[in-house]
Protein backbone atom coordinates (compact mmCIF):
# COMPACT_ATOMS: atom_id res chain seq x y z
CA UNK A 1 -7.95 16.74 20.77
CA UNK A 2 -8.01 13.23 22.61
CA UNK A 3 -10.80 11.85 19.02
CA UNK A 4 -7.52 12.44 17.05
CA UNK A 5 -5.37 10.68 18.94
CA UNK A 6 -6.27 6.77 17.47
CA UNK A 7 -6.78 8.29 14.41
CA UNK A 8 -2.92 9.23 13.96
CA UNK A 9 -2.30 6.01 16.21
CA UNK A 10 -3.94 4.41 13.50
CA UNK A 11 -2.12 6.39 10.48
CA UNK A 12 1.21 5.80 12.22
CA UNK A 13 0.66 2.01 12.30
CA UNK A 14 -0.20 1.92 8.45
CA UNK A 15 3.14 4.04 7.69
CA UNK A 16 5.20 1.33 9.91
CA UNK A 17 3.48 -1.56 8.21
CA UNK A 18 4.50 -0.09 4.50
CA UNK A 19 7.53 -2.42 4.48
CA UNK A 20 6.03 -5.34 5.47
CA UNK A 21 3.24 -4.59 2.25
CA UNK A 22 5.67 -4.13 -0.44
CA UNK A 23 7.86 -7.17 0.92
CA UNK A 24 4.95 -9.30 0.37
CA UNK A 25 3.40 -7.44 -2.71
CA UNK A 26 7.16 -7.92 -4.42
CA UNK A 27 6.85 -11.21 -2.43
CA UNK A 28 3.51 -12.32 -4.63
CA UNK A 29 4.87 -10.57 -8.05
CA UNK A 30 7.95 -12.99 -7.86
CA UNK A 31 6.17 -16.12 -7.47
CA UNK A 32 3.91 -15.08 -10.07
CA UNK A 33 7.18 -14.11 -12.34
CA UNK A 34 8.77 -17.65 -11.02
CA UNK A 35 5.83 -19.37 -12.42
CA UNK A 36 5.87 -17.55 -15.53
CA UNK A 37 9.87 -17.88 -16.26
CA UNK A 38 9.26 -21.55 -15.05
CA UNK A 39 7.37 -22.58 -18.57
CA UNK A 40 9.99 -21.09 -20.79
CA UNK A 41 13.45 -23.41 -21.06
CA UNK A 42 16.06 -21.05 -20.55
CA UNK A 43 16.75 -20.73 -16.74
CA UNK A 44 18.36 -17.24 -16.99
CA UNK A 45 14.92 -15.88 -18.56
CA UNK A 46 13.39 -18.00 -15.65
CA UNK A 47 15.25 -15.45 -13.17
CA UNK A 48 14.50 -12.64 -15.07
CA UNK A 49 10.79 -13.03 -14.91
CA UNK A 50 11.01 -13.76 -10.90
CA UNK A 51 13.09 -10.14 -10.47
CA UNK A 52 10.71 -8.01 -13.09
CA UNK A 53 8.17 -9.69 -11.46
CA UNK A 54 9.14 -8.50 -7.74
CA UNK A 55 10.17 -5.39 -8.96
CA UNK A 56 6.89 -4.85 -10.99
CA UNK A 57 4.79 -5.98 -7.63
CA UNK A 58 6.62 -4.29 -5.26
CA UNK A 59 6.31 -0.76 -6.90
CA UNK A 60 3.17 -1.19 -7.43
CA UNK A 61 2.19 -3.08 -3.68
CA UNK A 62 3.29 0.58 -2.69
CA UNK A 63 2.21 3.12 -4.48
CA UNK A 64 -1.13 0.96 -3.75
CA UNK A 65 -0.51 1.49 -0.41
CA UNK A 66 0.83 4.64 -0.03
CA UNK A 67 -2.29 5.95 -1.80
CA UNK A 68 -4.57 3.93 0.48
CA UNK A 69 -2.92 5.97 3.31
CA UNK A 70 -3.39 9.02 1.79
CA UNK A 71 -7.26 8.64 1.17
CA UNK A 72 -7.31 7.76 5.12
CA UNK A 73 -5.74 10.91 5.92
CA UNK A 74 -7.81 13.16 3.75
CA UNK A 75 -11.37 11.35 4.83
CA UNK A 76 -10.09 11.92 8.46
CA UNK A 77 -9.40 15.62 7.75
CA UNK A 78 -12.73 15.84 6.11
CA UNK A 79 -14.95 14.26 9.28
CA UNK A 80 -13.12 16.42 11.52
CA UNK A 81 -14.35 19.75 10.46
CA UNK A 82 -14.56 22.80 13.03
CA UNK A 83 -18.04 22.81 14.56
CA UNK A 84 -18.24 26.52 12.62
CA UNK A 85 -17.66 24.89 9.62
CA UNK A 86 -20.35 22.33 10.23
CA UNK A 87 -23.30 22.73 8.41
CA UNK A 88 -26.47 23.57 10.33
CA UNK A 89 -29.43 21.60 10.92
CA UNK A 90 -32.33 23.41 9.55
């Protein structure tokens, strides 16, 4: 029981930090978007680009995340089999 413990430690960390990702993936997609809008003349299609492009990043800054976490939590449920399950060694 106590080997599981940092392992949800660890899984509880990564779920509080999911804000902080998506602020700084929709962070990242609006400067890209702000550089993008910034070529064209028109200053409303200039704001445009910045908001599709921290909408576009910060949807997809979490689902990124959110199945990074997932993956963690299914290897961790795979490596901690009951010793019946475990195979034996021949």
């Amino acid at each position: 029981m106590s080997a599981r413990i940092p392992g949800r430690g660890l899984r509880l960390a990564g779920w509080l930090l999911t804000p902080a990702v998506v602020w700084a993936a929709s962070f990242v997609g609006g400067w890209l978007g702000a550089l993008l809008g910034g070529r064209l003349g028109d200053p409303s299609s200039g704001i445009v680009w910045l908001v599709g492009g921290s909408v576009l990043g910060g949807s997809g800054g979490l689902l990124a995340w959110i199945a990074r976490l997932r993956r963690g939590a299914r290897l961790a449920r795979e490596r901690h089999t009951a010793a019946s399950e475990a195979p034996e060694n021949p």
